[in-house]
C-alpha atoms as a PDB file:
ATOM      1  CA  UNK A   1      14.470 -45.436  67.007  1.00  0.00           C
ATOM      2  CA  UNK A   2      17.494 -44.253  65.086  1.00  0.00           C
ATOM      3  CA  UNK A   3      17.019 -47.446  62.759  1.00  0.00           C
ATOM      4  CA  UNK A   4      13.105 -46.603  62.208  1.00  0.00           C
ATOM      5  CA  UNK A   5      14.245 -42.719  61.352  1.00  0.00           C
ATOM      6  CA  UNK A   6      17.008 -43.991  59.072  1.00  0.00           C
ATOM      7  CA  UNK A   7      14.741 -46.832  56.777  1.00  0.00           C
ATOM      8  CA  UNK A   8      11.661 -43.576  57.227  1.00  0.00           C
ATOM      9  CA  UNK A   9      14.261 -41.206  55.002  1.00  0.00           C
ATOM     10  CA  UNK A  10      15.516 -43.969  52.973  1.00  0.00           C
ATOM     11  CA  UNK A  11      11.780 -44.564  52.062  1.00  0.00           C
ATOM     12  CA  UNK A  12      10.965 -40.629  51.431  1.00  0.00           C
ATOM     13  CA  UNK A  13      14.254 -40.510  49.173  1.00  0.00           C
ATOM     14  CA  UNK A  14      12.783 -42.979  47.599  1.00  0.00           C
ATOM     15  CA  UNK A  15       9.426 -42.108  46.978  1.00  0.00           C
ATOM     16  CA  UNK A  16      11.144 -38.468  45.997  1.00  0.00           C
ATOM     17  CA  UNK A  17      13.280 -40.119  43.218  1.00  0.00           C
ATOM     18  CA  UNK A  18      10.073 -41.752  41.960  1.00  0.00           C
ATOM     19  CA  UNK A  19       8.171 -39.067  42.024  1.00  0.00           C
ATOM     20  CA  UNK A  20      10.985 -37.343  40.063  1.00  0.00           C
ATOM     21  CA  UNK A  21      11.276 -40.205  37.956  1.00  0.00           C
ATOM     22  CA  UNK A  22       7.023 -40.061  36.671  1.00  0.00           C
ATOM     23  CA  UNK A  23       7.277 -36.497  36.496  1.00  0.00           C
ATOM     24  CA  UNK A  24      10.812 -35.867  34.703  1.00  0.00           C
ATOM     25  CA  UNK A  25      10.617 -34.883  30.703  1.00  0.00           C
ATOM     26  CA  UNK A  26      13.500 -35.878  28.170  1.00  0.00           C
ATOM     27  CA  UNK A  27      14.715 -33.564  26.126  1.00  0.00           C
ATOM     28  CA  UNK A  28      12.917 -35.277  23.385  1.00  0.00           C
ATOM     29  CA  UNK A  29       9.705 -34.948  24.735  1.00  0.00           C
ATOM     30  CA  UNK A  30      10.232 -31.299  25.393  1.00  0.00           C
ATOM     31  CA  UNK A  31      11.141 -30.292  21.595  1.00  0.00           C
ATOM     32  CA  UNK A  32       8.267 -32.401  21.101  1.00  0.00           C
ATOM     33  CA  UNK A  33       6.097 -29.719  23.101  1.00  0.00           C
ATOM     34  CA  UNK A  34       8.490 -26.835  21.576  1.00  0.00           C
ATOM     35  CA  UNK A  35       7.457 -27.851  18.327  1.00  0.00           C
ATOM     36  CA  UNK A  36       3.779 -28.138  18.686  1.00  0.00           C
ATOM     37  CA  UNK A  37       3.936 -24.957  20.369  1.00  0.00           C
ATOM     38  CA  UNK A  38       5.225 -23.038  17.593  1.00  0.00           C
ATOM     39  CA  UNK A  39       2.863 -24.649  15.120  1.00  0.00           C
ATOM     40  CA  UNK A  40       0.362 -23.472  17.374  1.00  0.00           C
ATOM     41  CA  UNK A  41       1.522 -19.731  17.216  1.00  0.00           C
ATOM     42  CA  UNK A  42       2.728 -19.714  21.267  1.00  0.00           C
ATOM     43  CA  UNK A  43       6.051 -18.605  20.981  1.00  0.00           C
ATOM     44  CA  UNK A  44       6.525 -17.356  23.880  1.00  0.00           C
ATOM     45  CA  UNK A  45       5.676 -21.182  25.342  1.00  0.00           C
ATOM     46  CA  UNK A  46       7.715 -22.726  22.642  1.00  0.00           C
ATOM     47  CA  UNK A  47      10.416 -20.685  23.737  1.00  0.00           C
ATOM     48  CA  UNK A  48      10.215 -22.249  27.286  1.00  0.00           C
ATOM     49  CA  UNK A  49       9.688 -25.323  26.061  1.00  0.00           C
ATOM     50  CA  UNK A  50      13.195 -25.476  24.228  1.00  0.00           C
ATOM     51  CA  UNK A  51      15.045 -24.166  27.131  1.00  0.00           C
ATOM     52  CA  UNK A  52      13.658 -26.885  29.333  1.00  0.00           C
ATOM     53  CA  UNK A  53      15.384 -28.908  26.232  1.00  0.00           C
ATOM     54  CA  UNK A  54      18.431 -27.792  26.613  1.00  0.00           C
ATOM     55  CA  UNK A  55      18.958 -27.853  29.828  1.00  0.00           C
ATOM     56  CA  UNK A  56      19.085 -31.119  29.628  1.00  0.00           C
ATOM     57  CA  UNK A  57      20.744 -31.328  26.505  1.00  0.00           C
ATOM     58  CA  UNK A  58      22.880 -28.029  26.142  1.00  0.00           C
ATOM     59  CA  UNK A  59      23.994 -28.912  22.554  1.00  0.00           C
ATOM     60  CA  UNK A  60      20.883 -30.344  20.916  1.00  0.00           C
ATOM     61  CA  UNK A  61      20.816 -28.344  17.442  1.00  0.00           C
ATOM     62  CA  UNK A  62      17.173 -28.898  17.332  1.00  0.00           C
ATOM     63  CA  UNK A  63      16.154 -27.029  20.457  1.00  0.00           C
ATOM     64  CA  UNK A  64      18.749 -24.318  19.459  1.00  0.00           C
ATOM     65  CA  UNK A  65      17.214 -24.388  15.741  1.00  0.00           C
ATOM     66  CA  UNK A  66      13.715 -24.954  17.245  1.00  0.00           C
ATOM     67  CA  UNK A  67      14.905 -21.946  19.855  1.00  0.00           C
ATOM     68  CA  UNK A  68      16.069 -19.719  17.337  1.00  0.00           C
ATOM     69  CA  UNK A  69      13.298 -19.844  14.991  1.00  0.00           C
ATOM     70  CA  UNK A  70      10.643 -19.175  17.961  1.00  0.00           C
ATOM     71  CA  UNK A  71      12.280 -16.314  18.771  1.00  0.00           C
ATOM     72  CA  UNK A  72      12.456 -14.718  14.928  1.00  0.00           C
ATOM     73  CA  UNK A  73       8.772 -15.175  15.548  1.00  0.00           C
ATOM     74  CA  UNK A  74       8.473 -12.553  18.405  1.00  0.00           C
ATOM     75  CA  UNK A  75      10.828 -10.508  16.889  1.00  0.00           C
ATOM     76  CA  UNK A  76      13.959 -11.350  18.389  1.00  0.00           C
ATOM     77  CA  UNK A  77      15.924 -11.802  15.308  1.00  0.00           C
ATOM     78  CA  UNK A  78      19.397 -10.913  16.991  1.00  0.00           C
ATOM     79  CA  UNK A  79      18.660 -13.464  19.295  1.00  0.00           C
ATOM     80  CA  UNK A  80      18.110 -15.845  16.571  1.00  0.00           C
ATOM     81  CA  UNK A  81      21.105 -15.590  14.684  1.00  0.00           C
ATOM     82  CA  UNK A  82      22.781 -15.817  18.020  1.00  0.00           C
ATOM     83  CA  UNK A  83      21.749 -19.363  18.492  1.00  0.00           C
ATOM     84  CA  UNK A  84      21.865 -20.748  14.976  1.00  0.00           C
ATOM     85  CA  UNK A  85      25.648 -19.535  14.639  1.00  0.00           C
ATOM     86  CA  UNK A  86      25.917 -21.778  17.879  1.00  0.00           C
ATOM     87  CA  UNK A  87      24.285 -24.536  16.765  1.00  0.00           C
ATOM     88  CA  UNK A  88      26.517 -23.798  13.596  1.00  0.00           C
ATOM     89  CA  UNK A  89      29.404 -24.346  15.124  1.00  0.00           C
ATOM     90  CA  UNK A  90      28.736 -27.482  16.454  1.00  0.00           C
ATOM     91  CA  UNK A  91      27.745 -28.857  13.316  1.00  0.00           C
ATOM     92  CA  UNK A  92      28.572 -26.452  10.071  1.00  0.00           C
ATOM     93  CA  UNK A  93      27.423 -29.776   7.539  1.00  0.00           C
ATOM     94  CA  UNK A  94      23.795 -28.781   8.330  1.00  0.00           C
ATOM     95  CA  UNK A  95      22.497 -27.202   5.659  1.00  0.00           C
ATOM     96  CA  UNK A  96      19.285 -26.786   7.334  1.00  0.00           C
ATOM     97  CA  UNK A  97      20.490 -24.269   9.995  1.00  0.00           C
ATOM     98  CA  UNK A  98      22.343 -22.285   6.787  1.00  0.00           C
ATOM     99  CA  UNK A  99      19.063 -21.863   5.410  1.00  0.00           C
ATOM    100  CA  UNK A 100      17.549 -20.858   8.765  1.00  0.00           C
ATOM    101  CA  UNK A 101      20.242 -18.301   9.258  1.00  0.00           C
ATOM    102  CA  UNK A 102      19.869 -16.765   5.586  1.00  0.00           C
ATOM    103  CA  UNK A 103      16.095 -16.302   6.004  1.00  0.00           C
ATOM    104  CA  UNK A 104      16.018 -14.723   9.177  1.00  0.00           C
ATOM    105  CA  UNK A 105      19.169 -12.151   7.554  1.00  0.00           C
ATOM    106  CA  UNK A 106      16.536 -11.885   4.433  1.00  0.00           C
ATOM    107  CA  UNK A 107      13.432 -11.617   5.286  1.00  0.00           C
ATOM    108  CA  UNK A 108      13.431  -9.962   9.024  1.00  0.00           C
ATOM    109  CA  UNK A 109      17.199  -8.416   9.074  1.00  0.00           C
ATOM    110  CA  UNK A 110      17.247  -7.518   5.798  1.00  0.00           C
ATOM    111  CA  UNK A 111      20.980  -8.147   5.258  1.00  0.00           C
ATOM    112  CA  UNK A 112      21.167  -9.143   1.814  1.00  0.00           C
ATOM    113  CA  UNK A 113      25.028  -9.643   1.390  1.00  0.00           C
ATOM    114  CA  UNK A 114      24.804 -12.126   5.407  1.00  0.00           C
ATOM    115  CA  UNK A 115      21.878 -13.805   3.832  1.00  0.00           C
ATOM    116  CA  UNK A 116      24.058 -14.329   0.258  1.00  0.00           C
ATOM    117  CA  UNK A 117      26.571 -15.692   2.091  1.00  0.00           C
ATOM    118  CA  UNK A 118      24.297 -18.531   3.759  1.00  0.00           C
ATOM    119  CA  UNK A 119      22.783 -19.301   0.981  1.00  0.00           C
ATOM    120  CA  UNK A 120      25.882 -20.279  -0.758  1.00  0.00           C
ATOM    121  CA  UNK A 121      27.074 -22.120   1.600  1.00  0.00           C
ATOM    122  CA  UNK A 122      23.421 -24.229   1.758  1.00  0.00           C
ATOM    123  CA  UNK A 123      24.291 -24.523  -1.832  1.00  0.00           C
ATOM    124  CA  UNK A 124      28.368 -25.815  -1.303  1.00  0.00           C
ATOM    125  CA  UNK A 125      26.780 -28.594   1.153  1.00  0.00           C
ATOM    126  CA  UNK A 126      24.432 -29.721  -1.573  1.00  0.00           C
ATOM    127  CA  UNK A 127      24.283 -28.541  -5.141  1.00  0.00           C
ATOM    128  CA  UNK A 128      21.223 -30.694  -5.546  1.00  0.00           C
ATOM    129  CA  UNK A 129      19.135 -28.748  -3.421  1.00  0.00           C
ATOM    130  CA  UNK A 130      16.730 -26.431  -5.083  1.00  0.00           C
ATOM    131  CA  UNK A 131      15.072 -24.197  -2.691  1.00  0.00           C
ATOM    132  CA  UNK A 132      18.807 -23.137  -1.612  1.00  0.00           C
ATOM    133  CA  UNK A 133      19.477 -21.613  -5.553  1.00  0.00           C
ATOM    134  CA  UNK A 134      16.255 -20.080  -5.129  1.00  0.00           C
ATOM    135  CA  UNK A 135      16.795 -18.355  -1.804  1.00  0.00           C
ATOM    136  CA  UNK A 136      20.161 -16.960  -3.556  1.00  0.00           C
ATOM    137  CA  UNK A 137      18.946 -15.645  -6.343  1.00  0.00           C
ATOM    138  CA  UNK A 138      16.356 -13.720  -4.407  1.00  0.00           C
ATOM    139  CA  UNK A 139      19.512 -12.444  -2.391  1.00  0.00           C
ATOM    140  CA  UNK A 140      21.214 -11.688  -5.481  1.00  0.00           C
ATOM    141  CA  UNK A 141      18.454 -10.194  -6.723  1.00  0.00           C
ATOM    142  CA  UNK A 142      17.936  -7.831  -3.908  1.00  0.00           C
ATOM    143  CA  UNK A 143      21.343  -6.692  -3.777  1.00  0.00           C
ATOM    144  CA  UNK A 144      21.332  -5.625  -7.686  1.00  0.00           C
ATOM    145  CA  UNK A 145      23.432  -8.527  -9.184  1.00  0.00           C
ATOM    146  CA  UNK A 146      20.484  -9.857 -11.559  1.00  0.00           C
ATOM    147  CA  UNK A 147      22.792 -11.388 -14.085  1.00  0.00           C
ATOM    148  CA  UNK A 148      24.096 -13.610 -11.121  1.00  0.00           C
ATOM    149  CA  UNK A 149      20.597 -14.047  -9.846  1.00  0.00           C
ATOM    150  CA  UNK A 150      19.412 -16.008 -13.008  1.00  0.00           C
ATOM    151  CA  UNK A 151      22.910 -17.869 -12.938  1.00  0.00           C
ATOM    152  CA  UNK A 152      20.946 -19.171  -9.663  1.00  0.00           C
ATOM    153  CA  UNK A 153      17.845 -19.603 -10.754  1.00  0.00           C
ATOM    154  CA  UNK A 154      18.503 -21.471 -13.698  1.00  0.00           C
ATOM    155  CA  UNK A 155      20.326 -23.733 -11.397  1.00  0.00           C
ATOM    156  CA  UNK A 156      17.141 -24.200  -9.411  1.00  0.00           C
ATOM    157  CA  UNK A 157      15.174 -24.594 -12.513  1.00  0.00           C
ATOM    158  CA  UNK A 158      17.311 -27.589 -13.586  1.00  0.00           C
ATOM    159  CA  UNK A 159      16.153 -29.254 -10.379  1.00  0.00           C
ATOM    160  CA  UNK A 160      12.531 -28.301 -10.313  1.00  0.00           C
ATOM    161  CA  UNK A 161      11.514 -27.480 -13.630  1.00  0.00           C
ATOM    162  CA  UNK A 162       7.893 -26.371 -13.454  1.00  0.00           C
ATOM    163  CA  UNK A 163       8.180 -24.726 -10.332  1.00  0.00           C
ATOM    164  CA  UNK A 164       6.139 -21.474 -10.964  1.00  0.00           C
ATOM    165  CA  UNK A 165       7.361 -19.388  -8.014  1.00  0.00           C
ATOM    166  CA  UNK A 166      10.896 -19.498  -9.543  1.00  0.00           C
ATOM    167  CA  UNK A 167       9.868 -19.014 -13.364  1.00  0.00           C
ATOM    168  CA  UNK A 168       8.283 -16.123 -11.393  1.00  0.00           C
ATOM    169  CA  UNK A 169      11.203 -14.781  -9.656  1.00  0.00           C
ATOM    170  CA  UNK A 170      13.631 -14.979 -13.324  1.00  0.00           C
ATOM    171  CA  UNK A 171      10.807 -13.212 -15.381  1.00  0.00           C
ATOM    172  CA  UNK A 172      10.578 -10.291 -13.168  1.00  0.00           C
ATOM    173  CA  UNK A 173      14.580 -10.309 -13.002  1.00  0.00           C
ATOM    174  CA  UNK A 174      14.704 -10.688 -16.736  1.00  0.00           C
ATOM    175  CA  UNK A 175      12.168  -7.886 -16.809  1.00  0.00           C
ATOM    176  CA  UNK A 176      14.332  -5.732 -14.721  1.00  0.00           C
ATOM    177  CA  UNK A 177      16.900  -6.402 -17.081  1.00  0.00           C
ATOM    178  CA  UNK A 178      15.127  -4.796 -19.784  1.00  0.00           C
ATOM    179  CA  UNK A 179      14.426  -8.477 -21.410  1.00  0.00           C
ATOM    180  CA  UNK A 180      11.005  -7.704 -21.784  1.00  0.00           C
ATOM    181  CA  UNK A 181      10.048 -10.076 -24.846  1.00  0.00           C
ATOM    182  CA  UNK A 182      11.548 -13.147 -22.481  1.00  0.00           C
ATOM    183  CA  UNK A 183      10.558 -12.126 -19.397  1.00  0.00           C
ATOM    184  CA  UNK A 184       6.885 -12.284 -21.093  1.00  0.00           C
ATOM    185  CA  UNK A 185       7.586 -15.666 -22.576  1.00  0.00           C
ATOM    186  CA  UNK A 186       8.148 -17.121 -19.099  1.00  0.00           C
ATOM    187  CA  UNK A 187       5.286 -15.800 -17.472  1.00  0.00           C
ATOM    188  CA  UNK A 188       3.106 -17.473 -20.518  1.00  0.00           C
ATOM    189  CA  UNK A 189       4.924 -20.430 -19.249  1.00  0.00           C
ATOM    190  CA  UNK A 190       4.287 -19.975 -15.850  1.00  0.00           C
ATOM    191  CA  UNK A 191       0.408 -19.155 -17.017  1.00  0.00           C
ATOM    192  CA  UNK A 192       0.150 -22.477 -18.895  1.00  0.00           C
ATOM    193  CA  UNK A 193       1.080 -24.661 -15.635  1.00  0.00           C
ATOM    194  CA  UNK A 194      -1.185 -21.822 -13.551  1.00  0.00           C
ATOM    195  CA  UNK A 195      -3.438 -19.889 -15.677  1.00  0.00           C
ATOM    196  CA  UNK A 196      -4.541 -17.814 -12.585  1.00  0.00           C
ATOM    197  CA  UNK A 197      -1.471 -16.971 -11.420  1.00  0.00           C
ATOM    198  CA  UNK A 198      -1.537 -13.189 -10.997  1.00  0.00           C
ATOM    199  CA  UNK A 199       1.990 -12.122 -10.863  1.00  0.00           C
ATOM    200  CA  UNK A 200       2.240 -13.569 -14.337  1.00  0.00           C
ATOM    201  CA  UNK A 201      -0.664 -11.631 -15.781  1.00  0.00           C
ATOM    202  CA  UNK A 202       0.306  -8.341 -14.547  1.00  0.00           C
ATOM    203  CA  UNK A 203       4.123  -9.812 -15.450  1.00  0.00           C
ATOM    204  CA  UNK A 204       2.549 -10.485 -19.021  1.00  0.00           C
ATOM    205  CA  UNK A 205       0.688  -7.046 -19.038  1.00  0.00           C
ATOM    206  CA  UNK A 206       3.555  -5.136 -18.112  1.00  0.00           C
ATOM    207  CA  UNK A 207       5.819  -6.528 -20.492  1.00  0.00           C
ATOM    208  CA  UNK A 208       3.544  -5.923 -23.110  1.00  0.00           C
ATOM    209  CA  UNK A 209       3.412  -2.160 -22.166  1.00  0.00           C
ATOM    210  CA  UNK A 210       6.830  -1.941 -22.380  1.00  0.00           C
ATOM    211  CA  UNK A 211       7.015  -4.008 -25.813  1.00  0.00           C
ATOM    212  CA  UNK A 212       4.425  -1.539 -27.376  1.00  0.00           C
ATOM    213  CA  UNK A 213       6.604   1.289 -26.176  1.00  0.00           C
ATOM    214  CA  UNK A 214       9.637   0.190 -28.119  1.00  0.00           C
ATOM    215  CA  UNK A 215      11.382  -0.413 -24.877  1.00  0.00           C
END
């Protein structure tokens, strides 16, 4: 009897661990779900969905990234910048977490000088990459310094040359400036590779105001 009862719980262990085996998820296959969440708008789910993640895998950075940017979504931003520093510290050579961090300090936080300072470090991990200039001059531009803020994006111009959204950004920073006459020259530019662009009309509009005026 003791032998029957001893092979019966060896056999229920062992329908147990495959049972556990079908119905266990990887860690890959949860940021999988994670990520399809959050393209779907369920934060809240995605949320879950990356925890389950990293439970199994405590230091993945792309549940904590994945994480991190759910959570800006629901207005956790704290939170956020919690996790990304974390996943930061395990690896500081990704310049895709920098850029993470800096937009959640720019657009939700609004702390211009934290979001400067991951923006240039995007930029010290590759000099090559536009959209990291671009995200600094906007800082830059936002905290005042627009001499230093076309510095940056006439870096990011070098890379992408027809990109309209930065010939945007410098003509309303040259216009701020008081450099009306090129500030209106770059938003004919801009209106030549989009003619229906309407921050470059009204850019092209105002500057004329302020040309007529003898400003």
């Amino acid at each position: 009897m003791r032998r029957v009862i001893l092979l019966l719980i060896s056999f229920l262990v062992l329908l147990l661990m495959i049972g556990t085996a079908v119905n266990a998820e990887s860690a890959a296959e949860w940021l999988d779900k994670g990520f399809a969440l959050s393209k779907g708008a369920n934060y809240q789910d995605a949320v879950k969905a990356f925890d389950q993640a990293l439970v199994l895998e405590p230091s993945n950075i792309k549940a904590l990234s994945g994480k991190a940017m759910a959570l800006s979504q629901l207005g956790k931003y704290q939170e956020s910048i919690e996790l990304l520093e974390q996943a930061i510290d395990i690896n500081p050579n990704n310049i895709d977490l920098w850029l993470d961090k800096g937009t959640i300090n720019y657009l939700y936080i609004k702390d211009y000088q934290g979001s400067l300072k991951d923006f240039e470090k995007a930029t010290d991990l590759d000099k090559d990459n536009y959209y990291s200039w671009y995200l600094k001059g906007g800082s830059l531009v936002e905290l005042g310094k627009y001499s230093e803020a076309l510095q940056a994006f006439d870096r990011a111009l070098l890379i992408q040359p027809t990109n309209v959204d930065i010939m945007d950004d410098k003509a309303l920073t040259l216009i701020k400036l008081g450099r009306y006459n090129e500030g209106k020259e770059l938003y004919k530019r801009v209106l030549v590779i989009d003619p229906e662009n309407k921050k470059a009309k009204s850019g092209v509009t105002y500057a004329d105001d302020k040309i007529n005026k003898g400003l």
